[in-house]
Protein backbone atom coordinates (compact mmCIF):
# COMPACT_ATOMS: atom_id res chain seq x y z
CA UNK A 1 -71.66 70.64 -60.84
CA UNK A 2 -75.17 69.36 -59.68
CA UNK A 3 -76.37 72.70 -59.75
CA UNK A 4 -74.79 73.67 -63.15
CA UNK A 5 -76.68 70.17 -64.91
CA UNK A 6 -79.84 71.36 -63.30
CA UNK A 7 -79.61 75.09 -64.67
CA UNK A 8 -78.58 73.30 -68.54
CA UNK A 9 -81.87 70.95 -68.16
CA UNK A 10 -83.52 74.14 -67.32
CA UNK A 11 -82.54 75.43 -70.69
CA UNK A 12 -82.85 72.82 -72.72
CA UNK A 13 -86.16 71.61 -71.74
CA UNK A 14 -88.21 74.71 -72.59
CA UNK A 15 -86.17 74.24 -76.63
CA UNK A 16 -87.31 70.44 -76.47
CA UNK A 17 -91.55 71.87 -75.73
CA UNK A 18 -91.27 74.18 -78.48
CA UNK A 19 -89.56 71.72 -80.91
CA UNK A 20 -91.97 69.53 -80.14
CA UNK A 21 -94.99 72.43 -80.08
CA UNK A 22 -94.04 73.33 -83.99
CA UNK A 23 -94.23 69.80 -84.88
CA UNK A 24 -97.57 68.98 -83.40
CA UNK A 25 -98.74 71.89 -85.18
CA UNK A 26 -97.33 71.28 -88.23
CA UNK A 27 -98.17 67.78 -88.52
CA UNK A 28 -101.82 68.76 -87.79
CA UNK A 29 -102.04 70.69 -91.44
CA UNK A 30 -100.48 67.56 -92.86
CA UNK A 31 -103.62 65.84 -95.33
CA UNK A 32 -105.14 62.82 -94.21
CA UNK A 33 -107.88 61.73 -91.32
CA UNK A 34 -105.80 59.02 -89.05
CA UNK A 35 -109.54 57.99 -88.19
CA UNK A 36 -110.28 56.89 -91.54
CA UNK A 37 -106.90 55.63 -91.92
CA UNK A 38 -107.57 53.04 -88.53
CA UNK A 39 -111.49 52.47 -89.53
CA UNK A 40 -109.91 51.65 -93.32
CA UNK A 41 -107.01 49.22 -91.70
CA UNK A 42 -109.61 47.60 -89.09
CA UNK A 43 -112.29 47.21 -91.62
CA UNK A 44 -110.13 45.84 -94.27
CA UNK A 45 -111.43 47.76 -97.12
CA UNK A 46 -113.92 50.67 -97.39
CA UNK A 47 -115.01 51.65 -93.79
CA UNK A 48 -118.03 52.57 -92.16
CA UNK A 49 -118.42 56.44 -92.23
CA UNK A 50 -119.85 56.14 -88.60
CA UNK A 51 -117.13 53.98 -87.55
CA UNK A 52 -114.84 56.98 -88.77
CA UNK A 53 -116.64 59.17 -86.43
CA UNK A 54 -117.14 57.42 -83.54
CA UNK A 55 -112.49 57.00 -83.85
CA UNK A 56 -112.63 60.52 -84.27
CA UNK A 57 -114.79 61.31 -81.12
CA UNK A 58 -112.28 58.35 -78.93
CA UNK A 59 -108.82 59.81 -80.34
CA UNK A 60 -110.10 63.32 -79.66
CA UNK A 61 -109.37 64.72 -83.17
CA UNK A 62 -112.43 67.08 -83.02
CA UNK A 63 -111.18 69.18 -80.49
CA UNK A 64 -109.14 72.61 -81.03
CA UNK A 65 -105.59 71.90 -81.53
CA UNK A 66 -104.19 73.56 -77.90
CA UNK A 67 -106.16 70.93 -75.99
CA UNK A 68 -105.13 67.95 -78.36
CA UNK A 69 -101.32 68.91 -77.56
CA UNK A 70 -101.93 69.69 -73.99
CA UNK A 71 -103.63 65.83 -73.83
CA UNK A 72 -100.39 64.21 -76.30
CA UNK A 73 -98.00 66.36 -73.66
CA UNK A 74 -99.45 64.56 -70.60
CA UNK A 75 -99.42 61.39 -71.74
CA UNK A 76 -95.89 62.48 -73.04
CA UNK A 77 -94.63 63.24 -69.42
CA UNK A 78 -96.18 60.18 -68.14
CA UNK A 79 -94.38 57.85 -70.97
CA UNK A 80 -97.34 57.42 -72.86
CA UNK A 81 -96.51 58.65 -76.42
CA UNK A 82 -100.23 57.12 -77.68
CA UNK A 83 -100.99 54.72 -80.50
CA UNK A 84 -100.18 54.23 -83.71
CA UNK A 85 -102.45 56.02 -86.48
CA UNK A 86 -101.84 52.84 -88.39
CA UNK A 87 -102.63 49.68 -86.95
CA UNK A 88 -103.92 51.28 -82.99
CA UNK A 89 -100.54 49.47 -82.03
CA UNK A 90 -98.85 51.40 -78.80
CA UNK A 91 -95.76 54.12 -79.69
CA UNK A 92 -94.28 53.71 -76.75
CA UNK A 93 -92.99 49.73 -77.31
CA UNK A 94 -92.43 50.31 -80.43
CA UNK A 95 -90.02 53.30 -79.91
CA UNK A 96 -88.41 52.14 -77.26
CA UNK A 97 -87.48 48.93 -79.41
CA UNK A 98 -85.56 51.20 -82.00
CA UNK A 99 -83.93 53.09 -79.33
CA UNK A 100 -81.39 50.50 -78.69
CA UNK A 101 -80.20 50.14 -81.99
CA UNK A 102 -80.43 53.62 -82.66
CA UNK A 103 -78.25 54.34 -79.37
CA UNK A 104 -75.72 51.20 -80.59
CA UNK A 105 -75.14 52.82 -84.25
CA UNK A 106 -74.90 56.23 -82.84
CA UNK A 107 -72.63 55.57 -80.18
CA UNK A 108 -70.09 53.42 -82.12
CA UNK A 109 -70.04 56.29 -84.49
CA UNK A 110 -69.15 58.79 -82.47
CA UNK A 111 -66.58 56.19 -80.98
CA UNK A 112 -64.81 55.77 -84.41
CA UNK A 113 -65.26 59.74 -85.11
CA UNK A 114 -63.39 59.95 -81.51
CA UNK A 115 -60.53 57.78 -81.88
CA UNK A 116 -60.58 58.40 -85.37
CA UNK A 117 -59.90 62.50 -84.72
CA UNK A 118 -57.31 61.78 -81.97
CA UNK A 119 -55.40 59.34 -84.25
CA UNK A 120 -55.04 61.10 -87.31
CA UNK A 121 -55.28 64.57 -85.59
CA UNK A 122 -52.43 63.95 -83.16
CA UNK A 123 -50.46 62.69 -86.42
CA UNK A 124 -51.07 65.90 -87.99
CA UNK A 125 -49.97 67.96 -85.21
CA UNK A 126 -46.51 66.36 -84.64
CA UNK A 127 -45.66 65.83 -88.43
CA UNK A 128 -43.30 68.46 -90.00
CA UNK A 129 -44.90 70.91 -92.11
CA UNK A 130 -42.28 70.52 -94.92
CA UNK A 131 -41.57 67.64 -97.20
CA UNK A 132 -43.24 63.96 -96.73
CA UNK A 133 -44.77 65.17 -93.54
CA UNK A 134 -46.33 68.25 -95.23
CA UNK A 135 -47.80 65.90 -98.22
CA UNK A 136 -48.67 63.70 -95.34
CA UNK A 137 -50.76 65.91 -93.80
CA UNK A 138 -52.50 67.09 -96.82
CA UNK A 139 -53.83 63.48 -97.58
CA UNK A 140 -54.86 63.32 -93.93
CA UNK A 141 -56.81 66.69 -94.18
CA UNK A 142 -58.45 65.87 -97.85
CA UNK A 143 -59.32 62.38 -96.36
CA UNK A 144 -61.24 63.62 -93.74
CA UNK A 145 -62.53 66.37 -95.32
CA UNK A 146 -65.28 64.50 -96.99
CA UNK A 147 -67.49 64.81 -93.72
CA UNK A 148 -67.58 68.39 -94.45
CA UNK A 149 -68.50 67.73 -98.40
CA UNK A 150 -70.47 65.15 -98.45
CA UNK A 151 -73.63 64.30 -96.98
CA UNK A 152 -73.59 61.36 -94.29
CA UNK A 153 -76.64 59.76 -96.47
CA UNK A 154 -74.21 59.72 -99.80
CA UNK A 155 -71.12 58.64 -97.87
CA UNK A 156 -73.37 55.64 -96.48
CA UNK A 157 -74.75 55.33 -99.92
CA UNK A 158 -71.21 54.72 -101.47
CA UNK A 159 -69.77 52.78 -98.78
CA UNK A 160 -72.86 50.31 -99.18
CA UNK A 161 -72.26 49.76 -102.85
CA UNK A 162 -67.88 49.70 -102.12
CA UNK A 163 -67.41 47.61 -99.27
CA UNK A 164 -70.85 45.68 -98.78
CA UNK A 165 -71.53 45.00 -102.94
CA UNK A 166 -68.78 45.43 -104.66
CA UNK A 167 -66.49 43.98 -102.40
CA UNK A 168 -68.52 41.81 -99.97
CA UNK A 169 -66.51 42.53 -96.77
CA UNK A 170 -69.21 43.54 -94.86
CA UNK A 171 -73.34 42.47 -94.94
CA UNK A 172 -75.37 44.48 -97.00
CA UNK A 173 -77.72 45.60 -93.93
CA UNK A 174 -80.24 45.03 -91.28
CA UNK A 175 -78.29 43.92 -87.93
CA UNK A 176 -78.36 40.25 -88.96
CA UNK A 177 -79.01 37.93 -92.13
CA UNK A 178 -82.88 37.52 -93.07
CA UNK A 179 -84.04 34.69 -91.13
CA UNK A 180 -81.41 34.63 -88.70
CA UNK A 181 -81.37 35.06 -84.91
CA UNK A 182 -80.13 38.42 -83.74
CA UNK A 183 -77.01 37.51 -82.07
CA UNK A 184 -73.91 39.54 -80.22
CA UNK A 185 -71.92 38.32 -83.06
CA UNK A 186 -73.90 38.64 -85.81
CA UNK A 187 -75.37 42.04 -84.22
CA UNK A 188 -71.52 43.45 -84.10
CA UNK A 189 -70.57 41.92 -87.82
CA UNK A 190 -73.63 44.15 -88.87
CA UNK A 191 -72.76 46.79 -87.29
CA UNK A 192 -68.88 48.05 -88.31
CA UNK A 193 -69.93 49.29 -91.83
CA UNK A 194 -72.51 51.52 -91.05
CA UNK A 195 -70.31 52.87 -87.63
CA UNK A 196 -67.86 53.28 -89.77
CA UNK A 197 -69.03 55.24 -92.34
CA UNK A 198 -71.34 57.20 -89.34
CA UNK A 199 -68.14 58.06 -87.86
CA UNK A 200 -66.45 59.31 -90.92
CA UNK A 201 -69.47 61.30 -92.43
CA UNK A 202 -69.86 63.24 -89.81
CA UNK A 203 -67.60 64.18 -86.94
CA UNK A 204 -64.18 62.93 -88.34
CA UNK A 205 -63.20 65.92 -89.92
CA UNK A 206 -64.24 68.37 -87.07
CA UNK A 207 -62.29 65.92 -84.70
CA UNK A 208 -59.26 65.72 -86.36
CA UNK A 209 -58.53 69.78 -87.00
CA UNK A 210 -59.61 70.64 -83.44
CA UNK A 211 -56.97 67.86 -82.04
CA UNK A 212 -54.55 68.93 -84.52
CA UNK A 213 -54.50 72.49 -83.97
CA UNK A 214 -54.72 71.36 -80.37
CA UNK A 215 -51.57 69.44 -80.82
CA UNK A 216 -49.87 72.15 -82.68
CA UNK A 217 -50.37 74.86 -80.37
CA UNK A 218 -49.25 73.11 -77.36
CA UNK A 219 -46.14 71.22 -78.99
CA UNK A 220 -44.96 75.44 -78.88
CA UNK A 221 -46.29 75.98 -75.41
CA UNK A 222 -44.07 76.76 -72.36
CA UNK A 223 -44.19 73.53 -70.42
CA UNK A 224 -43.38 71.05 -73.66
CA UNK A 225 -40.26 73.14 -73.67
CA UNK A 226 -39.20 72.84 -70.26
CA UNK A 227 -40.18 69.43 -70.20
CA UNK A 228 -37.88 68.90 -73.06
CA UNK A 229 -35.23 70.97 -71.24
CA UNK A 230 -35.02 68.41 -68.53
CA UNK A 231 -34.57 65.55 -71.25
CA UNK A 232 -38.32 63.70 -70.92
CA UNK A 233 -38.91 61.74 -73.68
CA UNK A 234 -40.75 63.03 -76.39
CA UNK A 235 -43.83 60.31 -76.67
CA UNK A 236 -44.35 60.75 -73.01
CA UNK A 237 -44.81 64.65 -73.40
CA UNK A 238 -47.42 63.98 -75.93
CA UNK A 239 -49.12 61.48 -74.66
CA UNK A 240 -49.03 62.67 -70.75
CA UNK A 241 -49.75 66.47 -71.54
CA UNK A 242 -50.25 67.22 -75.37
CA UNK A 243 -52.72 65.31 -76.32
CA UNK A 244 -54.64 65.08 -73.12
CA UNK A 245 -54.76 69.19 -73.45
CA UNK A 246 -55.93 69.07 -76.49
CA UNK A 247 -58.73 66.62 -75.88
CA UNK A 248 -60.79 69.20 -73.89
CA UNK A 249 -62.17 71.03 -77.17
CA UNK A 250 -63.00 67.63 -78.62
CA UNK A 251 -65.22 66.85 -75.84
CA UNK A 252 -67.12 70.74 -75.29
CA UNK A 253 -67.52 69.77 -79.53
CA UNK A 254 -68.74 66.69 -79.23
CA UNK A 255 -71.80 68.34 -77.21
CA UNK A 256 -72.26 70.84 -79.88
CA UNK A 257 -71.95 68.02 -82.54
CA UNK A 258 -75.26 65.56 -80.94
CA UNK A 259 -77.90 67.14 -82.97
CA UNK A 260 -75.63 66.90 -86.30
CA UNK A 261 -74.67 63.44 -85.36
CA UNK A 262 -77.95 61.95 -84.25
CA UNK A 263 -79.31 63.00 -87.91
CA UNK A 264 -76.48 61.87 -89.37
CA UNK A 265 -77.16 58.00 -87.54
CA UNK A 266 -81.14 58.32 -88.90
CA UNK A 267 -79.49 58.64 -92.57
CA UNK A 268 -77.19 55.60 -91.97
CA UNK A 269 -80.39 54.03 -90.98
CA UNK A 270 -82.29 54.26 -93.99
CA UNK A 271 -79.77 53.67 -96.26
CA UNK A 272 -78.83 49.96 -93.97
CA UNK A 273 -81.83 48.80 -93.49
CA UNK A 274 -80.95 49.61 -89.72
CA UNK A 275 -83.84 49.04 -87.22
CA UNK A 276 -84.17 52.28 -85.36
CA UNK A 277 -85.62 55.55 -84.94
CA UNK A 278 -84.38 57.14 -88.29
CA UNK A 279 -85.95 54.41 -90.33
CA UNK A 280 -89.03 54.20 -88.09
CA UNK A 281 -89.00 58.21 -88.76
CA UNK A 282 -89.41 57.05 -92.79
CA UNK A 283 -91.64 54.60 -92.21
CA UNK A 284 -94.33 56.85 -90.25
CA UNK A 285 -94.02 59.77 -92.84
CA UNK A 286 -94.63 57.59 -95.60
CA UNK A 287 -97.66 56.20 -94.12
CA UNK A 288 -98.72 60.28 -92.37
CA UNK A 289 -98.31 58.14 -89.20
CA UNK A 290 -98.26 61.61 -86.98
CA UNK A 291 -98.10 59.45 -83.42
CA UNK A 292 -95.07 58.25 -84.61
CA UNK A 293 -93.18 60.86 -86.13
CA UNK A 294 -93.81 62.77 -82.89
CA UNK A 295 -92.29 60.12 -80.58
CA UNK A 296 -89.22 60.06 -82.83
CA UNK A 297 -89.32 63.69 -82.21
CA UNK A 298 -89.15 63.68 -78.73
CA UNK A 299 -86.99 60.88 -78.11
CA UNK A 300 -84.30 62.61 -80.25
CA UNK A 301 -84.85 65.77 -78.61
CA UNK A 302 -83.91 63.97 -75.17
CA UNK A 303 -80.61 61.76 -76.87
CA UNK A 304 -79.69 65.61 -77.87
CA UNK A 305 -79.98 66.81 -74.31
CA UNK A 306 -78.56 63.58 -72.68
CA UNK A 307 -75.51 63.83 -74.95
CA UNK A 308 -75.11 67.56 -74.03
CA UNK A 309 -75.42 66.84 -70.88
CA UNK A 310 -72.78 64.18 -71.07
CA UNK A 311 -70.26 66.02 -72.71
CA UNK A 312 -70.55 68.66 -69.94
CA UNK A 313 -69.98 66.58 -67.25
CA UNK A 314 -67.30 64.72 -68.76
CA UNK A 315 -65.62 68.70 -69.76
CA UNK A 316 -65.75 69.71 -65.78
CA UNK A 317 -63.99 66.30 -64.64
CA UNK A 318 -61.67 66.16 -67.16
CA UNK A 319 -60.71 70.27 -66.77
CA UNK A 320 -60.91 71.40 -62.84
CA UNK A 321 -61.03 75.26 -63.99
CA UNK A 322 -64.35 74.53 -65.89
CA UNK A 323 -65.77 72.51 -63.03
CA UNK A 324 -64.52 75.66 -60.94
CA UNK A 325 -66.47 78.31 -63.21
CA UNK A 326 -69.35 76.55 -62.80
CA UNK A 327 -69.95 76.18 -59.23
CA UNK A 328 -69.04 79.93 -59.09
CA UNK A 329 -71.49 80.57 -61.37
């Protein structure tokens, strides 16, 4: 197993340095001088021209673009992400405050998109594919269809107005009232909208046809009818072997799923007000802050990888013959 998570970081690393590689360079055709834009924020108004150049000479935006990434990349590596083309402020606080709530929001999602899937997937699997049960199961299926219809920014976009204007069941957004300490309980209040709706605009739908064509197929297997032959009890076959069998394809899709859901938690963001890397993201393209935008970059790269990583470990514990292909491999 060790050696099988070291081969996968061995992968995945190289596609995290050119991700980040072809946004360096891209951002580096975007308009704007970030010297001007410091010397203009420092000075308060029109800045000294020299002033501009002596920023240029310290941030080292004269030199040819290889070196500049080559000096970003080792301060990268070294947890330096630089400062802020903005204000001078340092990335590296700054990002790692929106991690947290980015990491809250996005796990809670995928924990609602989880049991969510299982739930509803498990009840489409054992329902009867003929009168209530088949209508049953097309309401299920439409339901969670909207994840693949919808984007997650207009489900959050409608939820907001539903549930948090309309109705006034949840708050509005932010992860606690203006002017109000941010506490466990007013943290958690905040957060079980936006989960929600992170949960159902992105993975639900995926979850709940892979568990119930899990379901489905091994409700016909050989063992479910054996079991039956020897008079078990029909909940404990599903719950002991059916559904635990089909949770293995959830979990190697959950791992393909990170990238999809991690953008799906930065549109949840903006539209909530939500303090973390998605609506940090906005913030530093609106204002060309380029530092910024590439430390968002990198530290979704590595939640991508972590998750995938995850996922895989959690695959060869839960199913011994994929734990066994690996270490032969």
């Amino acid at each position: 197993m060790t050696r099988y998570v070291l081969g996968r970081i061995a992968t995945l690393v190289p596609m995290l340095l050119v991700v980040c590689a072809l946004t360096f360079a891209l951002l580096d055709l975007a308009p704007g001088d970030p010297a001007l834009r410091i010397a203009t924020q420092l000075a308060n108004g029109p800045p000294d021209l020299s002033r501009v150049d002596e920023l240029r000479e310290e941030l080292g935006l004269d030199d040819p673009l290889p070196v500049r990434f080559g000096r970003w990349l080792g301060g990268v590596v070294q947890g330096d992400f630089g400062r802020s083309a903005i204000d001078g402020s340092p990335v590296t606080e700054r990002v790692l405050d929106a991690l947290g709530p980015t990491l809250l929001l996005t796990g809670s999602g995928l924990l609602v998109s989880i049991v969510g899937g299982l739930v509803l997937g498990a009840t489409v699997g054992l329902l009867p594919d003929r009168g209530p049960g088949r209508l049953a199961r097309r309401a299920i299926m439409a339901m969670t269809g909207v994840s693949f219809v919808i984007p997650a920014f207009l489900v959050a976009l409608g939820g907001l107005w539903l549930f948090a204007v309309v109705l006034g069941w949840f708050p509005a957004g932010g992860m606690s009232d203006p002017g109000e300490p941010r506490t466990i309980g007013a943290t958690l209040e905040h957060l079980v909208l936006p989960a929600v709706i992170l949960g159902i605009g992105t993975n639900l739908g995926v979850f709940t046809r892979l568990i119930a064509a899990g379901v489905e197929e091994q409700m016909d297997a050989e063992f479910v009818r054996n079991a039956r032959s020897r008079s078990i009890g029909r909940r404990r076959i599903v719950s002991a072997h059916v559904v635990r069998t089909s949770i293995i394809p959830l979990i190697a899709q959950v791992g393909a799923s990170m990238a999809y859901l991690v953008g799906g938690a930065y549109a949840v963001e903006v539209v909530f007000g939500w303090p973390g890397l998605g609506r940090m993201a906005v913030e530093a393209a609106q204002d060309q802050d380029v530092t910024v935008i590439l430390a968002v970059t990198v530290i979704s790269g590595l939640v991508v990888v972590a998750g995938n990583l995850l996922a895989d470990v959690l695959l060869g514990v839960i199913d011994p013959r994929v734990r066994l292909a690996r270490s032969d491999s």
